[in-house]
N, C-alpha and C. Protein backbone atom coordinates (compact mmCIF):
# COMPACT_ATOMS: atom_id res chain seq x y z
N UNK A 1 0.83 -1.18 0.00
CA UNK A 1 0.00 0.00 0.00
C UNK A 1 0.87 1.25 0.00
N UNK A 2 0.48 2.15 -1.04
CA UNK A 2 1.30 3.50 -1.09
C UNK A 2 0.19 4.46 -0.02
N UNK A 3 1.26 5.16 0.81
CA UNK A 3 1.00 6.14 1.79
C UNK A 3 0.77 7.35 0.42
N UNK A 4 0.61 7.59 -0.31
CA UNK A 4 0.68 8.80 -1.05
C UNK A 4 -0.98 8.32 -1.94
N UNK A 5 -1.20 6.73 -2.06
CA UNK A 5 -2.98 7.10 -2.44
C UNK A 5 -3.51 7.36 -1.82
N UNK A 6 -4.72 8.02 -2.59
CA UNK A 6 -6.05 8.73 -1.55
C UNK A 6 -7.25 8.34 -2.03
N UNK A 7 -7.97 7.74 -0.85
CA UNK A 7 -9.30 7.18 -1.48
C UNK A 7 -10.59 8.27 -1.05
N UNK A 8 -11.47 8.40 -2.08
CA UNK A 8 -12.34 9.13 -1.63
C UNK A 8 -13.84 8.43 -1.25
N UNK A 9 -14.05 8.40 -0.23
CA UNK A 9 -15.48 7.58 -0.07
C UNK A 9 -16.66 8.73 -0.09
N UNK A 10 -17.58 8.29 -0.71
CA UNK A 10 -19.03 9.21 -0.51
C UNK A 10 -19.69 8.38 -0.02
N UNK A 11 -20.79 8.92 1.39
CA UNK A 11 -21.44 8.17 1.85
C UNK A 11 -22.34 9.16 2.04
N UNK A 12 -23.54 9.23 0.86
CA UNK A 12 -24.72 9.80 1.09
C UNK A 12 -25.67 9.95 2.53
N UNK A 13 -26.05 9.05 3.00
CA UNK A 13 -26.51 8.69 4.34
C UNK A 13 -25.58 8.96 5.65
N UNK A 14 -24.26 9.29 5.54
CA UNK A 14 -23.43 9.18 6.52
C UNK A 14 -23.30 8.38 7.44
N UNK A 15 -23.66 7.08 6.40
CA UNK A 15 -23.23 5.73 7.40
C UNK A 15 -22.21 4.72 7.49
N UNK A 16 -21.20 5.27 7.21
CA UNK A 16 -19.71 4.67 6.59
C UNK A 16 -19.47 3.78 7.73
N UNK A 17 -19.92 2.36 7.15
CA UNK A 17 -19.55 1.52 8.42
C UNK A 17 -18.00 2.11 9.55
N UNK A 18 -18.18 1.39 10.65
CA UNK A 18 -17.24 1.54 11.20
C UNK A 18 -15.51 0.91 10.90
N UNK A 19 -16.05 -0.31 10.46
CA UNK A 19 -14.45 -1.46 10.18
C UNK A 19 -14.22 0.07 9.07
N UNK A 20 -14.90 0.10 8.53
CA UNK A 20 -14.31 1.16 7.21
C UNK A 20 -13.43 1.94 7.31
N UNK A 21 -14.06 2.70 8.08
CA UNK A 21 -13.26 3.96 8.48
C UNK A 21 -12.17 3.57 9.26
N UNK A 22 -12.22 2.92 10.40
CA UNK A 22 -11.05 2.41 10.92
C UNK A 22 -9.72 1.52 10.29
N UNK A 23 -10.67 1.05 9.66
CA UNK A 23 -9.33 -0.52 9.20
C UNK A 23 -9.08 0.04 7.89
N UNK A 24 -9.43 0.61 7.10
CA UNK A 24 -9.03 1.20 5.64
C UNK A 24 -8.03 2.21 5.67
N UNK A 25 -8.43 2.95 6.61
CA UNK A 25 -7.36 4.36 6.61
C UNK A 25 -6.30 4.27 6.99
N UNK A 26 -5.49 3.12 7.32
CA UNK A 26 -4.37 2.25 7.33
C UNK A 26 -3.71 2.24 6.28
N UNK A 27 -2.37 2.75 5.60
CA UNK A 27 -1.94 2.78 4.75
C UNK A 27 -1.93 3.28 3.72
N UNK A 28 -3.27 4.70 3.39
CA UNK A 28 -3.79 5.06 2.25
C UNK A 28 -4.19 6.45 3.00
N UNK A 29 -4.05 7.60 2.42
CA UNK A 29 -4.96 8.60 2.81
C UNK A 29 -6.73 8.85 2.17
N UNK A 30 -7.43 8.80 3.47
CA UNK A 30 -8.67 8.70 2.60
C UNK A 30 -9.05 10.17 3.19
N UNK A 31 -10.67 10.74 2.36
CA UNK A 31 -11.39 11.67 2.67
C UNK A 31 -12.97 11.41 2.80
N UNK A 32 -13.82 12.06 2.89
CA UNK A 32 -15.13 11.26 3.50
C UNK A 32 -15.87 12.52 2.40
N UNK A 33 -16.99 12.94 1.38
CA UNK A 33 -18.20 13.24 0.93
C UNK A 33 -18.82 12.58 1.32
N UNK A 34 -20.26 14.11 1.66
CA UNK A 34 -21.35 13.51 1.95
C UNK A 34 -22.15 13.42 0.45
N UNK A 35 -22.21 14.16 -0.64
CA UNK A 35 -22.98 14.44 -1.72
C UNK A 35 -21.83 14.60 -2.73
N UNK A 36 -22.59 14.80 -4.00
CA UNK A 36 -21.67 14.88 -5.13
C UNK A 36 -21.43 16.19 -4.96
N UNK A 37 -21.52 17.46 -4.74
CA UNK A 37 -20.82 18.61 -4.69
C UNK A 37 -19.39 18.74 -4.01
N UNK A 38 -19.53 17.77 -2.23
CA UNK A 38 -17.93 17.77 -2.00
C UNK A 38 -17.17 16.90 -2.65
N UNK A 39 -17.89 15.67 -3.34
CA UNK A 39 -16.93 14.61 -3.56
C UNK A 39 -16.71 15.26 -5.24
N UNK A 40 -17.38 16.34 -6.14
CA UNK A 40 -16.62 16.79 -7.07
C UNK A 40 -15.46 17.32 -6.87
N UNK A 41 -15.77 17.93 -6.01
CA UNK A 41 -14.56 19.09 -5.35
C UNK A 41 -12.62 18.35 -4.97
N UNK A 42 -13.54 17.01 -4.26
CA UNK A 42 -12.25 16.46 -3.85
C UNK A 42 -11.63 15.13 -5.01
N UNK A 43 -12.30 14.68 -5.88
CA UNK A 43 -12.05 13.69 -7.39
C UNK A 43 -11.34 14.00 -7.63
N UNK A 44 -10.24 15.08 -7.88
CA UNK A 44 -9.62 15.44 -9.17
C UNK A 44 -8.34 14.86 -7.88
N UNK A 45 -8.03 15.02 -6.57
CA UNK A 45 -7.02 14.76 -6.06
C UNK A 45 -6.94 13.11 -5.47
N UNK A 46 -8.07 12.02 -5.99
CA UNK A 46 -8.15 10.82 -5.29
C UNK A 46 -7.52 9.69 -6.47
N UNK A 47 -7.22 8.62 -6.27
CA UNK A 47 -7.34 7.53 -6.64
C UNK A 47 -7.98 6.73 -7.38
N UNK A 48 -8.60 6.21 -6.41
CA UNK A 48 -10.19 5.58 -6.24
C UNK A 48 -11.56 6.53 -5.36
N UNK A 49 -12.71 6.15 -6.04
CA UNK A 49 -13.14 6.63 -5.55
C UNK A 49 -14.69 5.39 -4.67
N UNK A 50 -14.74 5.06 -3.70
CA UNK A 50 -16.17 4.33 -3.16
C UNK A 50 -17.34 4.79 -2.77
N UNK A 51 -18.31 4.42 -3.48
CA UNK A 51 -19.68 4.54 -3.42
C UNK A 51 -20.24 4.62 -2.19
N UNK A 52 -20.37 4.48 -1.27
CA UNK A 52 -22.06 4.26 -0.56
C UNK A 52 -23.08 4.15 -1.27
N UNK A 53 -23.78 3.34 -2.23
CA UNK A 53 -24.80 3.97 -2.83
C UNK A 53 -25.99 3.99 -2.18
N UNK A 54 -26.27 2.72 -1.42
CA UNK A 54 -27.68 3.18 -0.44
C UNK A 54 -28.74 3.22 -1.09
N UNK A 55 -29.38 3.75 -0.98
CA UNK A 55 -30.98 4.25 -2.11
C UNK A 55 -30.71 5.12 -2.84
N UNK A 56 -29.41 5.91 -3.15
CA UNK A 56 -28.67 6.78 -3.91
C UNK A 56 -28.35 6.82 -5.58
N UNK A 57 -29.05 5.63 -6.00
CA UNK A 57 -28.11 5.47 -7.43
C UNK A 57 -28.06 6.18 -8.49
N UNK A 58 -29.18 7.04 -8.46
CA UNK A 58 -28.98 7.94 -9.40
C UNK A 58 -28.00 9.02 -9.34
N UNK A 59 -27.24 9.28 -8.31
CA UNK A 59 -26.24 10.51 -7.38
C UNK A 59 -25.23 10.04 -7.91
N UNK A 60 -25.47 8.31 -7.89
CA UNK A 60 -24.09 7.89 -7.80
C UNK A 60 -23.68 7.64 -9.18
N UNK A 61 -24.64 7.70 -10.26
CA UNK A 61 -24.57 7.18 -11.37
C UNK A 61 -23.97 8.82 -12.06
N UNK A 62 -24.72 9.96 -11.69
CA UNK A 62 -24.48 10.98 -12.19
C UNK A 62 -22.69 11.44 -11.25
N UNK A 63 -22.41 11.10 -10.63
CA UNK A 63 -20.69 11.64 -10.21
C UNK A 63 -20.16 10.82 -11.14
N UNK A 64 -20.59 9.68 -10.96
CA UNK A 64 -19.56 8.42 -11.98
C UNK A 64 -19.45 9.53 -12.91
N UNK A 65 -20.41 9.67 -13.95
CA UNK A 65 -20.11 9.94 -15.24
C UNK A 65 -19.47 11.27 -15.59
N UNK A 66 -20.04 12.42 -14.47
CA UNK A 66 -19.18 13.81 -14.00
C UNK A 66 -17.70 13.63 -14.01
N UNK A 67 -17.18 12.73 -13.39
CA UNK A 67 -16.01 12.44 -12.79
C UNK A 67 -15.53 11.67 -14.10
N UNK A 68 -16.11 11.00 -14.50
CA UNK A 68 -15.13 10.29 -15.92
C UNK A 68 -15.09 11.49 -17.12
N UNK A 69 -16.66 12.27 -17.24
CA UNK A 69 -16.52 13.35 -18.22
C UNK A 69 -15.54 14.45 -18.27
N UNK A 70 -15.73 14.74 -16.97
CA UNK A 70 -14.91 16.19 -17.01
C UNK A 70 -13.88 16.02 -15.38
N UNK A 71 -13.54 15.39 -14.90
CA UNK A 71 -12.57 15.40 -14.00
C UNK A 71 -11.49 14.62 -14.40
N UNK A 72 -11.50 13.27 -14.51
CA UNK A 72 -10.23 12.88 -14.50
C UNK A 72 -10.35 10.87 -15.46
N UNK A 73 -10.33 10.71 -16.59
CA UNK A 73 -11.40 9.03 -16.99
C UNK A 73 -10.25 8.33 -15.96
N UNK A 74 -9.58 8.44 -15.29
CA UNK A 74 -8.47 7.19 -14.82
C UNK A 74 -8.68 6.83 -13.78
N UNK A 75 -9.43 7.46 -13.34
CA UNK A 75 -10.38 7.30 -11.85
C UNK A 75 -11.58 6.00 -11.52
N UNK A 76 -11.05 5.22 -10.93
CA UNK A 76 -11.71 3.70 -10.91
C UNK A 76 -12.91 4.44 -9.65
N UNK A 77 -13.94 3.40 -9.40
CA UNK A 77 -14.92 3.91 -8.80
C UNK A 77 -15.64 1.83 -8.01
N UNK A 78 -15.75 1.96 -6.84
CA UNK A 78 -16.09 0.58 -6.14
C UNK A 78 -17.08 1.38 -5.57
N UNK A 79 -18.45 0.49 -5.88
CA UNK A 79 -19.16 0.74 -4.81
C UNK A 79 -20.29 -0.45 -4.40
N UNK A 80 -20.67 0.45 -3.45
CA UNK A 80 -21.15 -0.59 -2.15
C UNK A 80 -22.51 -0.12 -1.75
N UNK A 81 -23.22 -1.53 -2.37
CA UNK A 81 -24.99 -0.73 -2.85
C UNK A 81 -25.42 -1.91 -1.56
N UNK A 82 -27.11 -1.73 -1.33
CA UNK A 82 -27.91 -2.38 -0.75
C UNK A 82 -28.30 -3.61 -2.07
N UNK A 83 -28.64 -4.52 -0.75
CA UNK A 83 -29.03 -5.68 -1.65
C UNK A 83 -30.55 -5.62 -2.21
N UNK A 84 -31.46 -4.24 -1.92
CA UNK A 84 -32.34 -4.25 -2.75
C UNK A 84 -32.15 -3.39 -3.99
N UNK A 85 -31.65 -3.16 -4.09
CA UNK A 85 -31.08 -2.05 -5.40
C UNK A 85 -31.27 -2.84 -6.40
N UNK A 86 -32.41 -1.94 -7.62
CA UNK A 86 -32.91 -2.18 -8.76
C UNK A 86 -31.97 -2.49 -9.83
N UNK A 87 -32.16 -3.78 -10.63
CA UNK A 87 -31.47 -3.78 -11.90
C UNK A 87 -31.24 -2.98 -12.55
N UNK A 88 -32.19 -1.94 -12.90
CA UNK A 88 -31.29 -0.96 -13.51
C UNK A 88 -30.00 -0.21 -13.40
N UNK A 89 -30.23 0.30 -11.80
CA UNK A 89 -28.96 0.88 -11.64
C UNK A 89 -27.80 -0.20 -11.70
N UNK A 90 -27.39 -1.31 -11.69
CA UNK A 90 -26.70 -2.33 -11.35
C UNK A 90 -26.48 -2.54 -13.14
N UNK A 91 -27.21 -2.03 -13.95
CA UNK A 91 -26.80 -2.40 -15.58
C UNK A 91 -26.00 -1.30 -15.28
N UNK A 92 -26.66 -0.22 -15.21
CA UNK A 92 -26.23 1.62 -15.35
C UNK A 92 -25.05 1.40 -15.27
N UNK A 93 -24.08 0.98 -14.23
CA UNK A 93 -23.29 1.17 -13.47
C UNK A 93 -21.98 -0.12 -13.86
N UNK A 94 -22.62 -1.00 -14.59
CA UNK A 94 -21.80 -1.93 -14.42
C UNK A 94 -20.62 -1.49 -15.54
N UNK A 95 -20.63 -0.88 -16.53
CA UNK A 95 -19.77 0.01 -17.58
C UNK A 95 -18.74 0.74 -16.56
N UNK A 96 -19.37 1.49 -15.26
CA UNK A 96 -18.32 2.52 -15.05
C UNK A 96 -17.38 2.23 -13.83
N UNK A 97 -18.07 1.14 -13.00
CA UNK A 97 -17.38 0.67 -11.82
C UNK A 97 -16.11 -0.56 -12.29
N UNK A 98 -15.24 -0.30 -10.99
CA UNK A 98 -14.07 -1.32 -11.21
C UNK A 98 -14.50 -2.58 -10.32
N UNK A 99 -14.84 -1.85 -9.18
CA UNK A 99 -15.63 -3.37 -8.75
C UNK A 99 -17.21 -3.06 -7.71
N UNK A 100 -18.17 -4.04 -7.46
CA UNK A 100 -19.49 -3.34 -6.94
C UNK A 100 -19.50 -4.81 -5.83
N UNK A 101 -19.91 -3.92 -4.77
CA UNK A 101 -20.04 -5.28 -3.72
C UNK A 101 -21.25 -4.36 -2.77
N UNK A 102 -21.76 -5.63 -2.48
CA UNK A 102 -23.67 -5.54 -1.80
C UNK A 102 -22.87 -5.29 -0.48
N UNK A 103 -23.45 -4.52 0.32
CA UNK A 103 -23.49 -4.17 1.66
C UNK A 103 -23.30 -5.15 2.57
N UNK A 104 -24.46 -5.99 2.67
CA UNK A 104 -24.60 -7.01 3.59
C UNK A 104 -23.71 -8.20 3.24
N UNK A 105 -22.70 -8.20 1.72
CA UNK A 105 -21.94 -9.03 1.82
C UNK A 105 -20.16 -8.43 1.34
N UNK A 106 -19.88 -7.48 2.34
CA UNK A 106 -19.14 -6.64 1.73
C UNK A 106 -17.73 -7.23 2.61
N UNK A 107 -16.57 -8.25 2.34
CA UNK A 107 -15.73 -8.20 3.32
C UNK A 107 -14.72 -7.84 2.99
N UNK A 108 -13.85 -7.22 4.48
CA UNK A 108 -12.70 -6.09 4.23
C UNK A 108 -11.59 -6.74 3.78
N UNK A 109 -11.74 -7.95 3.65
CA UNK A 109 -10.06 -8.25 2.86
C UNK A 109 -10.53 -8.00 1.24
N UNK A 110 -11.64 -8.48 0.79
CA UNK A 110 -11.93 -8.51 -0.87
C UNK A 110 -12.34 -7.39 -0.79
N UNK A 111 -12.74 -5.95 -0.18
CA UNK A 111 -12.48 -4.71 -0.10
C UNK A 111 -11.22 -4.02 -0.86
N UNK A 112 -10.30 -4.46 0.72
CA UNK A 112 -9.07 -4.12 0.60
C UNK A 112 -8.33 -4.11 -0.91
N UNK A 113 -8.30 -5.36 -1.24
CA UNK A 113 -7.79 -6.23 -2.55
C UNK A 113 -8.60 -5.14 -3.70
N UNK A 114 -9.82 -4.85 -3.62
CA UNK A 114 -10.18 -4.13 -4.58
C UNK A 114 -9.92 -2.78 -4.79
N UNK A 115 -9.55 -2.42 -3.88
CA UNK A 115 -8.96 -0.96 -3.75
C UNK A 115 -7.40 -0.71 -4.40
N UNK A 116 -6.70 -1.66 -3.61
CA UNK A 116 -5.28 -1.99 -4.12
C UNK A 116 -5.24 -2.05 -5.53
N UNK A 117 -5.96 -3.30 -6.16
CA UNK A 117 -6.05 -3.25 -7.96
C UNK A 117 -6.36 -1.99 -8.47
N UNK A 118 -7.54 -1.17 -8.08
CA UNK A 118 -8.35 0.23 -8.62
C UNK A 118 -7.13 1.03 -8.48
N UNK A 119 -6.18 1.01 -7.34
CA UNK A 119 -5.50 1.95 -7.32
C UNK A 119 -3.88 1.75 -8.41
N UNK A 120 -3.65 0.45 -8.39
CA UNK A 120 -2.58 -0.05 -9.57
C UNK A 120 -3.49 -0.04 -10.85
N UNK A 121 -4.77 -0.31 -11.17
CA UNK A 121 -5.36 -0.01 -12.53
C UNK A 121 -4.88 1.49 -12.72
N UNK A 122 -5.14 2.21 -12.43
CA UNK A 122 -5.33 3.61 -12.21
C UNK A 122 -4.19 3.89 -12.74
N UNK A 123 -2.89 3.65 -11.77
CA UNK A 123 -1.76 3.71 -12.13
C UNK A 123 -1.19 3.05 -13.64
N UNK A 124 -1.48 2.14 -13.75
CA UNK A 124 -1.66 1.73 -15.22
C UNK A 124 -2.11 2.26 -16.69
N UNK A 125 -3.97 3.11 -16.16
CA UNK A 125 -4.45 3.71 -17.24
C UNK A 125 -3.14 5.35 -17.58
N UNK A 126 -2.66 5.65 -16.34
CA UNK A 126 -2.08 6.83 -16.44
C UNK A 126 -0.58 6.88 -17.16
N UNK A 127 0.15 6.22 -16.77
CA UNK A 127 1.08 5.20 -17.68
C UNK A 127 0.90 5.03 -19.50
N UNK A 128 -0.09 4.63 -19.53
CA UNK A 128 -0.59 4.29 -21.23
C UNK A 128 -0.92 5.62 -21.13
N UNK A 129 -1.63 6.35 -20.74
CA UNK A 129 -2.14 7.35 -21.32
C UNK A 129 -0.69 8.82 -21.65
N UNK A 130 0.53 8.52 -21.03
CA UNK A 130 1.45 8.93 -20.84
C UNK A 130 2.38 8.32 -22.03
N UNK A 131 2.45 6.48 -22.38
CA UNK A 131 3.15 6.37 -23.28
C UNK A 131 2.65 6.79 -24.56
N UNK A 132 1.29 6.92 -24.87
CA UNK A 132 0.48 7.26 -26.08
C UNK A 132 0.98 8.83 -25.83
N UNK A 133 0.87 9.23 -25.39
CA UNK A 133 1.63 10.86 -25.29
C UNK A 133 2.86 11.54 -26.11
N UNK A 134 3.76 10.57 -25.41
CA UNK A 134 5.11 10.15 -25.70
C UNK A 134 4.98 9.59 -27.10
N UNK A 135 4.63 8.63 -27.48
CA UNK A 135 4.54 8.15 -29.19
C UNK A 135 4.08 9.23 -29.99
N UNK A 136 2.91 9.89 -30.24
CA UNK A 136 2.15 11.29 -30.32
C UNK A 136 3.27 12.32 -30.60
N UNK A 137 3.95 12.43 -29.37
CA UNK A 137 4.98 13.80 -29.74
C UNK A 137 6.36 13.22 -30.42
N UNK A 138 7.13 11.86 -30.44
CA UNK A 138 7.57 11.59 -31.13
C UNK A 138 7.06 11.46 -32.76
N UNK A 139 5.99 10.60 -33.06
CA UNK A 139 5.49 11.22 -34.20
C UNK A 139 5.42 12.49 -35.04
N UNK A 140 5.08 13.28 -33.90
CA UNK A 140 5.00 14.98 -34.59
C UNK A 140 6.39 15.02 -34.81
N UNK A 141 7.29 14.59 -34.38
CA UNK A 141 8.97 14.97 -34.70
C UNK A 141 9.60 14.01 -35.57
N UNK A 142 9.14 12.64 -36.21
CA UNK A 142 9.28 12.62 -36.96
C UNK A 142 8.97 12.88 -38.54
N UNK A 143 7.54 13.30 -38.36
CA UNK A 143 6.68 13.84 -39.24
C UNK A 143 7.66 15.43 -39.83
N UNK A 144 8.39 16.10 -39.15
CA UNK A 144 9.08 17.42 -39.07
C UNK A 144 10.65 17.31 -39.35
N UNK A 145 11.17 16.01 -39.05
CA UNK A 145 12.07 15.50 -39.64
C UNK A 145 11.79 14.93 -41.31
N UNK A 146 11.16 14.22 -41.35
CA UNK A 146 10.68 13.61 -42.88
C UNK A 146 10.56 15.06 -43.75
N UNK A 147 9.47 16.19 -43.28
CA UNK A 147 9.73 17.13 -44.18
C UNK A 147 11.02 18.24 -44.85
N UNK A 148 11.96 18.46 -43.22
CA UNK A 148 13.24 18.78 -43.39
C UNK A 148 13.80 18.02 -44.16
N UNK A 149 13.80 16.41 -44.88
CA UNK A 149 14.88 15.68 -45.35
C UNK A 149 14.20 15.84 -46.75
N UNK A 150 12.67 15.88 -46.94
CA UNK A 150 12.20 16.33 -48.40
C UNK A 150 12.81 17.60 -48.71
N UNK A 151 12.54 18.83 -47.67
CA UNK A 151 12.97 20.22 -48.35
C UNK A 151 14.48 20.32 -48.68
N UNK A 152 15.53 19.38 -47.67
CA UNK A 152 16.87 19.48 -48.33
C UNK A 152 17.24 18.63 -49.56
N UNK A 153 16.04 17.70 -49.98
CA UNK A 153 16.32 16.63 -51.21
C UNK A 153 16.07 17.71 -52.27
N UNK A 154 14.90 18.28 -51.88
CA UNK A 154 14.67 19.43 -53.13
C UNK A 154 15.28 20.46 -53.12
N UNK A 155 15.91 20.84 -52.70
CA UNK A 155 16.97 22.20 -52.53
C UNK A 155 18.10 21.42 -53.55
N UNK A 156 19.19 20.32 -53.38
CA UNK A 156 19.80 19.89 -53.47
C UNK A 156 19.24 19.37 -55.62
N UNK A 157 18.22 18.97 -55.32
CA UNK A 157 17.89 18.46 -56.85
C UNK A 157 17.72 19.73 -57.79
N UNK A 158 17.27 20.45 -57.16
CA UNK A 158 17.19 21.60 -57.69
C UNK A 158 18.79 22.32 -58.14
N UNK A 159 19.25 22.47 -57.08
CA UNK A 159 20.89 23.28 -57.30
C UNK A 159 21.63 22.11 -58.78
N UNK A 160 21.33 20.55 -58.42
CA UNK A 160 21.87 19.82 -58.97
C UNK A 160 21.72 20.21 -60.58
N UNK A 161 20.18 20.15 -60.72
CA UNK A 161 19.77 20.44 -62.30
C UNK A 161 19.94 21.94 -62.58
N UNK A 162 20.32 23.07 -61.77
CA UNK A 162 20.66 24.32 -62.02
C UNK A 162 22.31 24.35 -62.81
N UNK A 163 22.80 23.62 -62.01
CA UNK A 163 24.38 23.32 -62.03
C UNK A 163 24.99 22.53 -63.33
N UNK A 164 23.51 21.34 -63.71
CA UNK A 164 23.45 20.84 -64.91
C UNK A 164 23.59 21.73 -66.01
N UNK A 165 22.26 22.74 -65.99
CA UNK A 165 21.67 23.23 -67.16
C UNK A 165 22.55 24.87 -66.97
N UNK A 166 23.19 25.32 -66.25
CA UNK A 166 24.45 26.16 -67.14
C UNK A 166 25.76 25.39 -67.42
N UNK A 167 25.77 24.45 -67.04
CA UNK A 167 27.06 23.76 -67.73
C UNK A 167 26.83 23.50 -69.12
């Protein structure tokens, strides 16, 4: 576990189990939203980010997509719904989450483990998105090289057949 990730939990209801808060914040810096206004605020500086969803899913469905649109796409998202929660939201959602675990069967080691991956995925998407960067601006420089070696072929063919045709 890197002391330098930060997990952001939203817990609509403000019922962030207890093991949670205690046994998670071990090794990781976390922060607590109650609604999507603080947890916009604090996305752009987290990791991962965990749900509460609760009876929430539409909150939770609209940060997901806030947070992939316009904050940051490398941002993995776990959350942790009630076991009556409608199929729909559970389709909605299944595109944008890294991993989704029911409340009443939620345990802190396959927690843990899921956080750890979200937070090495993460690290991963940022990486690729860094070597595609890197290829990108090499491209543009060879693209700028190739034309420098046309404009000195034609400078050169040119002088050549100049050099021809007064001889």
């Amino acid at each position: 576990m890197e002391e330098n990730s930060q997990i952001l939990v939203v817990d609509y209801d403000n019922r962030i189990p207890t093991f949670f808060s205690n046994n998670l914040i071990t090794g990781y810096r976390m922060k607590k939203a109650r609604d999507n206004t603080e947890a916009s605020a604090m996305a752009g500086s987290s990791d991962v980010i965990v749900l509460m969803a609760s009876e929430r899913g539409r909150e939770c469905i609209k940060l997901m997509e806030h947070v992939r649109a316009a904050i940051d796409p490398t941002i993995n998202f776990i959350v942790i719904h009630n076991e009556t929660q409608d199929k729909t939201f559970l389709e909605r959602i299944d595109g944008l989450t890294f991993q989704c675990f029911s409340k009443d069967h939620c345990d802190l080691v396959d927690l843990t483990k899921a956080i750890r991956n979200a937070i090495e995925m993460r690290k991963l998407k940022i990486r690729e998105k860094m070597f595609v960067q890197d290829l990108d601006r090499i491209e543009d420089e060879l693209k700028k090289v190739e034309h420098r070696l046309y404009t000195i072929s034609t400078i050169k063919r040119l002088n050549n057949n100049d050099a021809t045709f007064l001889n």
